[in-house]
C-alpha atoms as a PDB file:
ATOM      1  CA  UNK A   1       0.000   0.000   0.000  1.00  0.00           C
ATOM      2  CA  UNK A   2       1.591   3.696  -1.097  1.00  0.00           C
ATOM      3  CA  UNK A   3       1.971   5.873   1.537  1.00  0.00           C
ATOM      4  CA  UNK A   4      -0.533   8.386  -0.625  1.00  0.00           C
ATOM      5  CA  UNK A   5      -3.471   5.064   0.395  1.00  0.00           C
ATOM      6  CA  UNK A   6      -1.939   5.267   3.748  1.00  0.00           C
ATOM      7  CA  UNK A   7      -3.031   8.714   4.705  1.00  0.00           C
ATOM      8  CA  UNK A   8      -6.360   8.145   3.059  1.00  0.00           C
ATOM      9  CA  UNK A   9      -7.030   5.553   5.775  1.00  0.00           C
ATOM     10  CA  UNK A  10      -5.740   7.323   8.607  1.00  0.00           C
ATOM     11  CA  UNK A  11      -7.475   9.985   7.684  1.00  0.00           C
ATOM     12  CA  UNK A  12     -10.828   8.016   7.359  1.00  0.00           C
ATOM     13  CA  UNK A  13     -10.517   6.462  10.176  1.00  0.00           C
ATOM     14  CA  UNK A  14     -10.273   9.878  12.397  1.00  0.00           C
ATOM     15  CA  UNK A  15     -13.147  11.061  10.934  1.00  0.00           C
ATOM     16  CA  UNK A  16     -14.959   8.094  11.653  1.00  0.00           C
ATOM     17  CA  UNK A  17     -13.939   8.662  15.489  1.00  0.00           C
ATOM     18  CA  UNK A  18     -15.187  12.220  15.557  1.00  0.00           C
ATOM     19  CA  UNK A  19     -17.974  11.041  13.905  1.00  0.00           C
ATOM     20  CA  UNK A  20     -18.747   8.178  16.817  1.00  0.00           C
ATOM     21  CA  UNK A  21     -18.005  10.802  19.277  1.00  0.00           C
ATOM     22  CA  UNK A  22     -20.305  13.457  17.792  1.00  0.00           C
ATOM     23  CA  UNK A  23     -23.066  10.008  17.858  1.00  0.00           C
ATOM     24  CA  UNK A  24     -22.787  10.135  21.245  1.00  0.00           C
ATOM     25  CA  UNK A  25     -23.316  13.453  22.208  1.00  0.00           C
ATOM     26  CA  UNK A  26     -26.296  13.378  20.531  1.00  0.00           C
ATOM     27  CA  UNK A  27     -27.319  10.559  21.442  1.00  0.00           C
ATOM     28  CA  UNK A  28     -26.951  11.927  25.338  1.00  0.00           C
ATOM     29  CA  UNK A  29     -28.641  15.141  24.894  1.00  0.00           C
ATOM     30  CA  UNK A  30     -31.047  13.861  22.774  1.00  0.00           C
ATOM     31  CA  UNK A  31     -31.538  11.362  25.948  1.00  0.00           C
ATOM     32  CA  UNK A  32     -31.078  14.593  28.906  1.00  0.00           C
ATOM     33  CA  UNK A  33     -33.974  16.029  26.525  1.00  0.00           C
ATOM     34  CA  UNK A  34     -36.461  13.331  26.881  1.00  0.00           C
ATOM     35  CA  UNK A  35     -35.536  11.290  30.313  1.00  0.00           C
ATOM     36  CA  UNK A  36     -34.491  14.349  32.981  1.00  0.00           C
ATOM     37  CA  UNK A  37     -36.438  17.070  32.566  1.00  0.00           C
ATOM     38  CA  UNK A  38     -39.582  17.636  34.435  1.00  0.00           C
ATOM     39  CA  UNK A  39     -43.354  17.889  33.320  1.00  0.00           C
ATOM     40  CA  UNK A  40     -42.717  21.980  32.787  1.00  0.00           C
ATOM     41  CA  UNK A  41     -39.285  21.343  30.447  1.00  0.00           C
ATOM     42  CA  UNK A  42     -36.950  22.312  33.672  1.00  0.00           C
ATOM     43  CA  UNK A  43     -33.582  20.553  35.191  1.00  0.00           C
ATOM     44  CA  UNK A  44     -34.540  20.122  39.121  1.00  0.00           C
ATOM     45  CA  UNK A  45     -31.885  19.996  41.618  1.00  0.00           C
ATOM     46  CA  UNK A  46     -32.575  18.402  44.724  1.00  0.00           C
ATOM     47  CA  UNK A  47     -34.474  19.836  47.693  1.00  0.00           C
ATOM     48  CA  UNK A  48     -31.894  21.717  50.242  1.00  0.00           C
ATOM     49  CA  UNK A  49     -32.433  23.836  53.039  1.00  0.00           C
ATOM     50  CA  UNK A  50     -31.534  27.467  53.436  1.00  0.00           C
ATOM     51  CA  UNK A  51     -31.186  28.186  57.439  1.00  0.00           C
ATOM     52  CA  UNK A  52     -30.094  31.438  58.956  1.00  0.00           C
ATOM     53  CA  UNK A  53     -30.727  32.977  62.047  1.00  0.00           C
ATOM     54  CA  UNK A  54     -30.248  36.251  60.465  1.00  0.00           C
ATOM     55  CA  UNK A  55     -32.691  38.370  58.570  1.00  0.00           C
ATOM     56  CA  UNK A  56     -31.657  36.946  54.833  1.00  0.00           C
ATOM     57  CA  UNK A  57     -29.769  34.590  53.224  1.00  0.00           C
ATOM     58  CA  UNK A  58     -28.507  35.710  49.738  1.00  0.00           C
ATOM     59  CA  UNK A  59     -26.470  34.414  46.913  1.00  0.00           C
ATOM     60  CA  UNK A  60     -22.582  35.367  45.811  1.00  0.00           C
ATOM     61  CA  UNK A  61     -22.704  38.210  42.944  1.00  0.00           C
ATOM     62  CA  UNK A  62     -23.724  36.376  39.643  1.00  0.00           C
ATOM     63  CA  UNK A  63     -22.157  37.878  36.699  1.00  0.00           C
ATOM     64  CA  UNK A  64     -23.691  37.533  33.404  1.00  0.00           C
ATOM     65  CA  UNK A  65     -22.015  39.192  30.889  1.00  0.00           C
ATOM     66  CA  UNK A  66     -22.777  42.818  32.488  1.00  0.00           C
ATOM     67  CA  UNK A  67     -19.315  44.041  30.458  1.00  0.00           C
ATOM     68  CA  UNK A  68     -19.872  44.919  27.026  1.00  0.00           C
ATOM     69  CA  UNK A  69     -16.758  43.329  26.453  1.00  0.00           C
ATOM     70  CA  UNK A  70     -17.975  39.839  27.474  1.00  0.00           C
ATOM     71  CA  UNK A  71     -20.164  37.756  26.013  1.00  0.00           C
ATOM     72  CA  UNK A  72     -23.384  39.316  26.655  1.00  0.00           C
ATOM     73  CA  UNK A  73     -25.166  38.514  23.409  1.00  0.00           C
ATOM     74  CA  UNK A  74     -25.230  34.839  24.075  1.00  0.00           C
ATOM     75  CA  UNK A  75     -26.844  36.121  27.379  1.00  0.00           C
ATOM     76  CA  UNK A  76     -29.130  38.480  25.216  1.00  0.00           C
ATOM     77  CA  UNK A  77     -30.255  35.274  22.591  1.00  0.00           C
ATOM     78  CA  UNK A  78     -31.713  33.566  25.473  1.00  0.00           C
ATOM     79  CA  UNK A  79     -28.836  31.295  25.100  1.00  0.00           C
ATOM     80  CA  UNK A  80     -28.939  30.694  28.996  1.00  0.00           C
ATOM     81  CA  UNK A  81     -32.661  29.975  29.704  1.00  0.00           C
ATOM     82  CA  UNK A  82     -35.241  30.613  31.984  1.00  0.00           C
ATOM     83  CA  UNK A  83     -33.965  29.656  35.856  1.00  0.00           C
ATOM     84  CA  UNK A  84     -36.469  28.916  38.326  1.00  0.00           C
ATOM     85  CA  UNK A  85     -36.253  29.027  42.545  1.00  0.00           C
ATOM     86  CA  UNK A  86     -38.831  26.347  44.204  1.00  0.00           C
ATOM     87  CA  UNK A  87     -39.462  27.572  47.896  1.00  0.00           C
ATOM     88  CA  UNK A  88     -41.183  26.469  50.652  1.00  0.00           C
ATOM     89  CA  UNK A  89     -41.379  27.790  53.857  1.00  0.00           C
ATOM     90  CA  UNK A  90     -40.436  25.381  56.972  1.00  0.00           C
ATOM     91  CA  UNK A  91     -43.078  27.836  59.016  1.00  0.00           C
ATOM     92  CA  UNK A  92     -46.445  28.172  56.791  1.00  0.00           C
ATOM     93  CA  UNK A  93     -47.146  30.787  59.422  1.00  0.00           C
ATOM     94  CA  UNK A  94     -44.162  33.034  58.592  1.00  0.00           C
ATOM     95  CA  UNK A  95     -44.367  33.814  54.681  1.00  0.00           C
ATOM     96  CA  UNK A  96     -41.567  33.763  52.980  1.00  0.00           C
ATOM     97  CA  UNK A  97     -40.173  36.232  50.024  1.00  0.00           C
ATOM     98  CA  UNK A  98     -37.917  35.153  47.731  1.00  0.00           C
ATOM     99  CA  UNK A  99     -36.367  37.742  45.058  1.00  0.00           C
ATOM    100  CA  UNK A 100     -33.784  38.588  42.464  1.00  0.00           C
ATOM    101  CA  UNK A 101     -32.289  41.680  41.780  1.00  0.00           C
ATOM    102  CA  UNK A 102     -29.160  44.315  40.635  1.00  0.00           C
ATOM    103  CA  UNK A 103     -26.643  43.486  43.255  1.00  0.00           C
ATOM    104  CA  UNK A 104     -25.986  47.001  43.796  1.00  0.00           C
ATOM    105  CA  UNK A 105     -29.413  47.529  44.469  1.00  0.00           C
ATOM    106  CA  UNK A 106     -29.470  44.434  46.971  1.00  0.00           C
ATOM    107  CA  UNK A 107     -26.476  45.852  48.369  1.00  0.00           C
ATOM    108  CA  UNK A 108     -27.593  49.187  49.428  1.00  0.00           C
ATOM    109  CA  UNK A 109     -31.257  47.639  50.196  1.00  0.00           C
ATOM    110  CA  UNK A 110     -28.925  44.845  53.153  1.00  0.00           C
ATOM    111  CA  UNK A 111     -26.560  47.593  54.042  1.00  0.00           C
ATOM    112  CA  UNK A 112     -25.762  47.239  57.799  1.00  0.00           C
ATOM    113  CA  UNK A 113     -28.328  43.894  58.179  1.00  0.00           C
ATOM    114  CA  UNK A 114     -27.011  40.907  59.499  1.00  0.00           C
ATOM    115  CA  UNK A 115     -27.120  38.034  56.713  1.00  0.00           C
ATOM    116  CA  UNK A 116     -25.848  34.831  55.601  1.00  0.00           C
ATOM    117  CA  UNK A 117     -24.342  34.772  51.675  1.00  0.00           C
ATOM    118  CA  UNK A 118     -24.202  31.556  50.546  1.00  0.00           C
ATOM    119  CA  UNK A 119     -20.305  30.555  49.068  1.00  0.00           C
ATOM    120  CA  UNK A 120     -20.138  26.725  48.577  1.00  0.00           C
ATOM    121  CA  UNK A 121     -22.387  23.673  49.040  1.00  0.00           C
ATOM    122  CA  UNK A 122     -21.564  20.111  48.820  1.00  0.00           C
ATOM    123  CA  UNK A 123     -23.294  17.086  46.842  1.00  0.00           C
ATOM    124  CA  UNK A 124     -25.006  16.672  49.686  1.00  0.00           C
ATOM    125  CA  UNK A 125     -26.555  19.932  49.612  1.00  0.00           C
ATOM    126  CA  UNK A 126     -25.076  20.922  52.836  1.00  0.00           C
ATOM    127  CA  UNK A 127     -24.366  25.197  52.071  1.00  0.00           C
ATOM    128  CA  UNK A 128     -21.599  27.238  53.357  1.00  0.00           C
ATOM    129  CA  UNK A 129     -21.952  30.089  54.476  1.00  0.00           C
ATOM    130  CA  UNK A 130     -20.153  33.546  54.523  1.00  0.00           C
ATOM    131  CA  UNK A 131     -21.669  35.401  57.513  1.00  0.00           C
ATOM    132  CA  UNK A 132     -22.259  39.668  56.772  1.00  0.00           C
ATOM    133  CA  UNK A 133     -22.683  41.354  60.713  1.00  0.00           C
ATOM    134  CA  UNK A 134     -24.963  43.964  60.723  1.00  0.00           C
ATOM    135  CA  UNK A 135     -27.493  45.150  63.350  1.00  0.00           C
ATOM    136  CA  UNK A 136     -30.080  47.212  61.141  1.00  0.00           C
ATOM    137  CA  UNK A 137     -33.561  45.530  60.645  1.00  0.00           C
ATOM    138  CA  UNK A 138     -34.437  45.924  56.682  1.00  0.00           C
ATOM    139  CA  UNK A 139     -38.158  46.725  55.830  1.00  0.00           C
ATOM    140  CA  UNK A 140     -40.055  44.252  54.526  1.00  0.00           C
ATOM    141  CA  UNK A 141     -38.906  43.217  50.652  1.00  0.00           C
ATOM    142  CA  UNK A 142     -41.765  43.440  49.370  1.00  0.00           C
ATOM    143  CA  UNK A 143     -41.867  47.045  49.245  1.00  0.00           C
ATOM    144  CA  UNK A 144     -38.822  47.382  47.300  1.00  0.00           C
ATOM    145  CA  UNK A 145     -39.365  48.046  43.555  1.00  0.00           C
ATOM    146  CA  UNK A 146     -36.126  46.989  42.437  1.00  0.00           C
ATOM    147  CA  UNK A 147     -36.502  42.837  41.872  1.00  0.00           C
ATOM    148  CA  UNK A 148     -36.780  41.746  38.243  1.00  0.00           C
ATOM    149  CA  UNK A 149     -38.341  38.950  39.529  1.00  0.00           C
ATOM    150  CA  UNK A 150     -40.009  37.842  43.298  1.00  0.00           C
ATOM    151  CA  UNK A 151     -42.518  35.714  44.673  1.00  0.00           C
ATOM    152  CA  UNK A 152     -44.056  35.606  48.146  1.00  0.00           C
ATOM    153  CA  UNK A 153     -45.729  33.494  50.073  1.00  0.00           C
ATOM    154  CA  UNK A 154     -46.746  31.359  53.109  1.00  0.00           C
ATOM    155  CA  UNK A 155     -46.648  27.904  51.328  1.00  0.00           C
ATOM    156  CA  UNK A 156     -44.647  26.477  48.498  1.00  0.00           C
ATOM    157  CA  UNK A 157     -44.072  28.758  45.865  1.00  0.00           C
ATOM    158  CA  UNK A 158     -41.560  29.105  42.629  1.00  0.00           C
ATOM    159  CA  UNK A 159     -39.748  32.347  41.163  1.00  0.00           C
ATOM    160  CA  UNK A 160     -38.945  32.316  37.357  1.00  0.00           C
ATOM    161  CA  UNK A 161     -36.930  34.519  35.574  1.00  0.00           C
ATOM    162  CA  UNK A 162     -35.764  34.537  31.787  1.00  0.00           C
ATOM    163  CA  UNK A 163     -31.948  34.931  32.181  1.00  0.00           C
ATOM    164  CA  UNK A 164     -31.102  38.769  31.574  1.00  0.00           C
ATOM    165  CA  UNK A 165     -27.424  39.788  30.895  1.00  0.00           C
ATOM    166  CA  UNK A 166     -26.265  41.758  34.586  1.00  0.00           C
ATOM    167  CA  UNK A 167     -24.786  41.361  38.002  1.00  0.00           C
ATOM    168  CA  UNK A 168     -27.490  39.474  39.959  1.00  0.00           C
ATOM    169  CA  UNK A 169     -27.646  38.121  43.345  1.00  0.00           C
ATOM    170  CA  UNK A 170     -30.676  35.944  44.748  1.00  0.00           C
ATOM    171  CA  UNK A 171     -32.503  36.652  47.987  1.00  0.00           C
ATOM    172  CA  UNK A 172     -34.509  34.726  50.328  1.00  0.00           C
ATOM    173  CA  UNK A 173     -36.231  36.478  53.127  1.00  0.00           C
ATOM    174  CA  UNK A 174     -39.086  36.104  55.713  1.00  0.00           C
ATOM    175  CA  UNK A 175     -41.805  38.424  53.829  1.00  0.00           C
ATOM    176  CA  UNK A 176     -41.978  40.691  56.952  1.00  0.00           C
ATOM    177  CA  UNK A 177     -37.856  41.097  57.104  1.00  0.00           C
ATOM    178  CA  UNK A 178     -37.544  39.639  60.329  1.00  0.00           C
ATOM    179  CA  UNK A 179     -34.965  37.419  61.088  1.00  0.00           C
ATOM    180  CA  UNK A 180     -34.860  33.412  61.369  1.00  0.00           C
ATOM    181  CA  UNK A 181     -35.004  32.274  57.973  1.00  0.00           C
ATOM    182  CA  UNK A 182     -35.945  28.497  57.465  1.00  0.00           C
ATOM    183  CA  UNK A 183     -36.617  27.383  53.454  1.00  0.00           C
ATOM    184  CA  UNK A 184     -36.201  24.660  51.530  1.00  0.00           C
ATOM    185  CA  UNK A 185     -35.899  24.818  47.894  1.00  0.00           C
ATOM    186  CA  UNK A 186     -34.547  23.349  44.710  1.00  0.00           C
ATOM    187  CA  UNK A 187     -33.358  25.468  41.849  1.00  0.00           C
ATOM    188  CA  UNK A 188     -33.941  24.129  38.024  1.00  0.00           C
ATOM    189  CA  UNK A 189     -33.176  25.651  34.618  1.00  0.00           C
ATOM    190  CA  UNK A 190     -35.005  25.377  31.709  1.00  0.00           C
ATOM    191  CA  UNK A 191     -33.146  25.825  27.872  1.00  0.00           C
ATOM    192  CA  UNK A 192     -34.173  25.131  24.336  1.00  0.00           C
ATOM    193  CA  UNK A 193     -31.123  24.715  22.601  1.00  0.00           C
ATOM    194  CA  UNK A 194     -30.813  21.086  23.766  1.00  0.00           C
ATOM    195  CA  UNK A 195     -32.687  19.733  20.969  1.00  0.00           C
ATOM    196  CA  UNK A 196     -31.272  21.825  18.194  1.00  0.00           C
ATOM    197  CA  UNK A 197     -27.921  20.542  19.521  1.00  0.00           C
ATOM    198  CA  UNK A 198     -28.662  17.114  19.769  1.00  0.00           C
ATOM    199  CA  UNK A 199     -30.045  17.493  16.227  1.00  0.00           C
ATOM    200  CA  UNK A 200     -26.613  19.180  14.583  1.00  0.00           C
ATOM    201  CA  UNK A 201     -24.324  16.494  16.492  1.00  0.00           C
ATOM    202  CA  UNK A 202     -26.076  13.496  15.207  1.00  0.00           C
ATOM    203  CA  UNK A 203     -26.430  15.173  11.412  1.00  0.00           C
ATOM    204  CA  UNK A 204     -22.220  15.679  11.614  1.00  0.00           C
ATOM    205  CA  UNK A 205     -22.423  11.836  13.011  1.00  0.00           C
ATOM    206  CA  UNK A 206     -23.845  10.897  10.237  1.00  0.00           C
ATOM    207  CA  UNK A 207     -21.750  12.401   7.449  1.00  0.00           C
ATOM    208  CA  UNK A 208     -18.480  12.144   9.776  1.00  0.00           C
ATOM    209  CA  UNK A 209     -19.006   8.367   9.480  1.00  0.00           C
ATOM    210  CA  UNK A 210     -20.133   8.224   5.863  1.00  0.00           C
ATOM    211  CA  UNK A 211     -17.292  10.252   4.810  1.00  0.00           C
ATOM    212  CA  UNK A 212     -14.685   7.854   6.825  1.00  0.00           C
ATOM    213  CA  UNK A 213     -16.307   5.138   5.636  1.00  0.00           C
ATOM    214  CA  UNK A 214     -15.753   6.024   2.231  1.00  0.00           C
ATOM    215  CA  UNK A 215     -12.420   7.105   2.435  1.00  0.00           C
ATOM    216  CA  UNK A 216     -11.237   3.628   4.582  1.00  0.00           C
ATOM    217  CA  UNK A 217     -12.803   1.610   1.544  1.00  0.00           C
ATOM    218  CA  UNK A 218     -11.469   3.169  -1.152  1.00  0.00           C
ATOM    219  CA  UNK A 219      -7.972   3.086  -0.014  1.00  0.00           C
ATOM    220  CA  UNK A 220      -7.973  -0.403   1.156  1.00  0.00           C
ATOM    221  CA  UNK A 221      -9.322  -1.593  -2.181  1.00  0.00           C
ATOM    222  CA  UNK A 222      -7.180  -2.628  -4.607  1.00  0.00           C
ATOM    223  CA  UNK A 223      -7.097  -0.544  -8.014  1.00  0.00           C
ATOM    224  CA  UNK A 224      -7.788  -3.624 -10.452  1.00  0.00           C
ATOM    225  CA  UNK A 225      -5.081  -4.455 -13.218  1.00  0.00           C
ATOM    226  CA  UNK A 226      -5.511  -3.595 -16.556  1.00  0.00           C
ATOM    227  CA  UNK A 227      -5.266  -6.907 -18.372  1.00  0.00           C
ATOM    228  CA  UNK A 228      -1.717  -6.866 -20.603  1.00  0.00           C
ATOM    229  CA  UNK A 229      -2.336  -7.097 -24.658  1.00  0.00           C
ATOM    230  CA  UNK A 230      -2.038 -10.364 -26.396  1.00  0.00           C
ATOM    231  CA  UNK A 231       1.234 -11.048 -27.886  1.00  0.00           C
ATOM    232  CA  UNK A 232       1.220 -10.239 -31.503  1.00  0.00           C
ATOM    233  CA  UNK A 233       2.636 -12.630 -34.079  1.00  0.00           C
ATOM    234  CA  UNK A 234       5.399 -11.883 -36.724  1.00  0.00           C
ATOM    235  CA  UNK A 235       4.105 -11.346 -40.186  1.00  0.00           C
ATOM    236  CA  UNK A 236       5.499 -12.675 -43.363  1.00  0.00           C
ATOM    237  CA  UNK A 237       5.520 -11.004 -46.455  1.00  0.00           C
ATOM    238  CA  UNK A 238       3.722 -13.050 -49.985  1.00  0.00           C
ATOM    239  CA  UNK A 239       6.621 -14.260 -51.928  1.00  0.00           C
ATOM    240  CA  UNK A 240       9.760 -13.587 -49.001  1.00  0.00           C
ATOM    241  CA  UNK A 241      12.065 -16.259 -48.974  1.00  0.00           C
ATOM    242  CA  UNK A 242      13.220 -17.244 -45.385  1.00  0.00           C
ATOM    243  CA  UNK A 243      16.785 -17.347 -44.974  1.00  0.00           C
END
């Protein structure tokens, strides 16, 4: 086999790798798609509990994109979903309040209030907390107009919000701002570019493998032989005398 055949089949044979490869990811978020999300289209973590014996327990800074430099538009296509908070109070008789909103804003709104900011968790769902001293009791959060997105309530109760390009930072509170907080709650996130995805990955798949394919058979046949000419016979000329 030339070298020239030689390449042909290595080359074949990577794209038929890629190709199995890009099979599988399809094949797994074609599978993610169907088998894990919920009745309303959304990933569901587990249930965990949010305790504090301060007046609000609140999320790092969440950065998403808020530089022009960064890459917001993926932020601005809807690229990143719609995210959704499941709460439910431990007390039904204390409603709870659960909002997002411009970190500044939640800054200056906690300013001085004792709080717990949520900095790690484990598999477990166990949280770790970051503990903010203060000694100011906020007003209730309700009254705040800032939130691009809030619920409130006394039993279970869920907070949506389409993913906005911003520095965010989630709040849970007892509705009336007084301190002891005592939730549990799952987060989920719901995005429709799964499908599309799974859809591209298994088209490439497909010619990947039917490209390799190709390639490893033609250079691993052999070219056939062109069969050689019959011999030809020596001629005599009418009236020649052999010598």
């Amino acid at each position: 086999m030339s070298l020239n055949r030689i390449a042909v089949v290595v080359v074949g044979c990577l794209l038929g790798t890629v190709g199995l490869a890009a099979a599988a990811g399809g094949a797994a978020a074609a599978f993610v798609h169907v088998a894990v999300r919920d009745d309303d289209g959304f990933f569901r973590s587990d249930e965990f509990d949010l305790r504090s014996e301060t007046a609000a327990v609140t999320s790092e800074r969440v950065d998403l994109a808020s530089d022009p430099r960064d890459a917001a538009w993926v932020v601005d296509r809807g690229a990143l979903g719609t995210v959704a908070l499941d709460v439910r109070s431990a007390d039904p008789s204390r409603p709870l309040f659960a909002g997002i909103g411009p970190s500044d804003e939640v800054d200056a709104y906690l300013r001085d209030v004792a709080r717990d900011r949520v900095v790690d968790f484990d598999e477990a769902g166990r949280m770790e907390y970051e503990r903010l001293d203060g000694e100011r009791r906020p007003t209730a959060p309700g009254e705040a107009s800032f939130w691009v997105a809030r619920t409130e309530s006394s039993t279970a109760t869920d907070l949506t919000w389409a993913v906005d390009d911003g520095d965010w930072t989630v709040v849970v509170m007892n509705a009336d701002g007084t301190p002891g907080v005592d939730v549990r709650a799952r987060v989920g996130i719901k995005v429709d570019w799964i499908v599309p995805i799974a859809i591209v990955l298994l088209i490439v798949a497909v010619l990947l493998l039917a490209v390799g394919t190709v390639l490893a058979v033609v250079a691993t046949n052999p070219r056939p032989r062109r069969p050689l000419p019959p011999p030809t016979r020596p001629t005599t000329t009418a009236g020649a005398v052999p010598s």
